[in-house]
C-alpha atoms as a PDB file:
ATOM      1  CA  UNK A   1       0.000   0.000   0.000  1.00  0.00           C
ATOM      2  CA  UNK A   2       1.618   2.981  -1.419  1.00  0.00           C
ATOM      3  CA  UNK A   3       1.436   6.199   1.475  1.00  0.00           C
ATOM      4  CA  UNK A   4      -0.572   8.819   1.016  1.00  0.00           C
ATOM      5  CA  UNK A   5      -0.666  12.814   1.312  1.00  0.00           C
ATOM      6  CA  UNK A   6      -2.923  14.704   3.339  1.00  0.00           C
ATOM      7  CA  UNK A   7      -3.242  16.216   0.210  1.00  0.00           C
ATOM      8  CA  UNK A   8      -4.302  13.644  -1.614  1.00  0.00           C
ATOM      9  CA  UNK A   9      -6.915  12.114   0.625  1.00  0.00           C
ATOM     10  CA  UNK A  10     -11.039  13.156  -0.314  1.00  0.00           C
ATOM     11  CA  UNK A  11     -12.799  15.482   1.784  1.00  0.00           C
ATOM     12  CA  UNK A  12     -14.701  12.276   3.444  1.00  0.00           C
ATOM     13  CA  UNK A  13     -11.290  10.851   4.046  1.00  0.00           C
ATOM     14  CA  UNK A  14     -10.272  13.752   5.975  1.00  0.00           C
ATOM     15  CA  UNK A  15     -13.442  13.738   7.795  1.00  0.00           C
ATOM     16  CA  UNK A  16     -12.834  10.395   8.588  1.00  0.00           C
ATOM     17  CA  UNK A  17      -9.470  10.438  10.117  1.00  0.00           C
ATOM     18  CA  UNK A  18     -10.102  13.987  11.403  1.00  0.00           C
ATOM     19  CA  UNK A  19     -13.057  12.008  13.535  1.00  0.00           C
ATOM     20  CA  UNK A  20     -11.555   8.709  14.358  1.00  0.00           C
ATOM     21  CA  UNK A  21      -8.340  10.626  15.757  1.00  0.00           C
ATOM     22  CA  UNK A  22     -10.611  12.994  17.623  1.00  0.00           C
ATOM     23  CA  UNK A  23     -12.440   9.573  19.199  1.00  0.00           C
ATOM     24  CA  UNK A  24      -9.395   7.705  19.940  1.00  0.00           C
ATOM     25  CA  UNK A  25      -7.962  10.814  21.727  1.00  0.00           C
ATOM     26  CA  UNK A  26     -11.635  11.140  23.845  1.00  0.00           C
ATOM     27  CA  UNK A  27     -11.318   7.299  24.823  1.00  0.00           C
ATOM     28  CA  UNK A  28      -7.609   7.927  25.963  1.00  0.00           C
ATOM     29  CA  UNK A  29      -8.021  11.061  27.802  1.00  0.00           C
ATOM     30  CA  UNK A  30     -11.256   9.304  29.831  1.00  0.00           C
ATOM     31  CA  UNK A  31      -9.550   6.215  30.919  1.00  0.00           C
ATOM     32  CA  UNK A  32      -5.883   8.062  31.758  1.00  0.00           C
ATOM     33  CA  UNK A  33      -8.418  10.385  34.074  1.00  0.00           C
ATOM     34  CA  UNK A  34     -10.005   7.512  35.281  1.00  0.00           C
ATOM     35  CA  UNK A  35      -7.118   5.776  35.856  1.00  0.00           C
ATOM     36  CA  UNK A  36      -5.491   8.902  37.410  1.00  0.00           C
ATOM     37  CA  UNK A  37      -8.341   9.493  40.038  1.00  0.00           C
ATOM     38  CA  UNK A  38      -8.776   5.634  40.791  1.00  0.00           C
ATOM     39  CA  UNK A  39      -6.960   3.919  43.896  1.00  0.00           C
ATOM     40  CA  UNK A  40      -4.934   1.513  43.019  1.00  0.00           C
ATOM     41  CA  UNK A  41      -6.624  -1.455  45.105  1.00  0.00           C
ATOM     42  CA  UNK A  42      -9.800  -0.643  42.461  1.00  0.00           C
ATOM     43  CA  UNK A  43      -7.219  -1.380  39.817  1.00  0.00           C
ATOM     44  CA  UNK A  44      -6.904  -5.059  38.048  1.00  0.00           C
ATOM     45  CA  UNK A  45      -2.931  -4.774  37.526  1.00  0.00           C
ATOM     46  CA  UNK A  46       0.030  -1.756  38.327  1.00  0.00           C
ATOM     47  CA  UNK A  47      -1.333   1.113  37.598  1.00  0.00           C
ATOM     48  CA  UNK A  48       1.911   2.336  34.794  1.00  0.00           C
ATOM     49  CA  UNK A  49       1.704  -0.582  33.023  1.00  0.00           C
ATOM     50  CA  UNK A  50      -2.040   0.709  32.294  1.00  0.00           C
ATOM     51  CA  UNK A  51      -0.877   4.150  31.670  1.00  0.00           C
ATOM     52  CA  UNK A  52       0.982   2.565  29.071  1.00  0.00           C
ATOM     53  CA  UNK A  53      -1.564   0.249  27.339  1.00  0.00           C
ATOM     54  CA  UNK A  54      -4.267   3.225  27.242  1.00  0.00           C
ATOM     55  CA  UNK A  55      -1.593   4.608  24.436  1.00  0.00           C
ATOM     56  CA  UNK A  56      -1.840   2.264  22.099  1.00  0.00           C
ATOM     57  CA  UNK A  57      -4.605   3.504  19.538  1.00  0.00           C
ATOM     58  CA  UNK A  58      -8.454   1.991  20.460  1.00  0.00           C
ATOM     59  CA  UNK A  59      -7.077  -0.920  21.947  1.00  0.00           C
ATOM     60  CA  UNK A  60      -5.860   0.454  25.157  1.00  0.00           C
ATOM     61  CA  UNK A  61      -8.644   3.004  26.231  1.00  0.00           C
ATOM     62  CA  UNK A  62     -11.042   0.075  25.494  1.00  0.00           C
ATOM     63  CA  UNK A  63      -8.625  -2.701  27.166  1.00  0.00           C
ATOM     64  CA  UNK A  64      -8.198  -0.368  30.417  1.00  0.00           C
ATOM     65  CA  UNK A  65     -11.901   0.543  30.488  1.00  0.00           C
ATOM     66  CA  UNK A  66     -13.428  -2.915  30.081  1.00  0.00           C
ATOM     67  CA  UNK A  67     -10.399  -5.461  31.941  1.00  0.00           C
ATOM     68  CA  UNK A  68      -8.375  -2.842  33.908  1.00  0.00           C
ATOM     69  CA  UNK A  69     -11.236  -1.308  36.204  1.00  0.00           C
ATOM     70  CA  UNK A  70     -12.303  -3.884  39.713  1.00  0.00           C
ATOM     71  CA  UNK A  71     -15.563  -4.655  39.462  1.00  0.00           C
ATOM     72  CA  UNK A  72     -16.548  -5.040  43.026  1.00  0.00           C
ATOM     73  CA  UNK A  73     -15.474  -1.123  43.260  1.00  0.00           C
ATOM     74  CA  UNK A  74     -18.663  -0.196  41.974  1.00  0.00           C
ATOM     75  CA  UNK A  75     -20.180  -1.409  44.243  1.00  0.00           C
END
């Protein structure tokens, strides 16, 4: 797959990665605050190797979100 320009990219492509980038940075920025304001025993796992996996793309928000939060600290 060749790369591509900004430039050469359609309007709807822009759109596109304009919105999934805005997304992926919403999903990282809730579960690092999350994370930040959370006490550790209501953590599954250290708390930096989290702080770490929330960076990679959609993955890590979603992997922190759904495995990384206790659930009995809902309660």
């Amino acid at each position: 797959m060749p790369n591509r320009n900004w430039s050469d990219l359609s309007p709807q492509q822009r759109t596109g990665m304009i919105v999934a980038g805005a997304v992926q940075l919403a999903l990282a920025a809730a579960a690092w605050t999350d994370l930040a304001r959370r006490p550790a025993e209501q953590v599954n796992g250290p708390k930096g190797v989290w702080a770490v996996v929330i960076a990679v793309n959609f993955v890590g928000p979603i992997a922190y979100l759904v495995f990384g939060r206790r659930r009995d600290a809902l309660r």
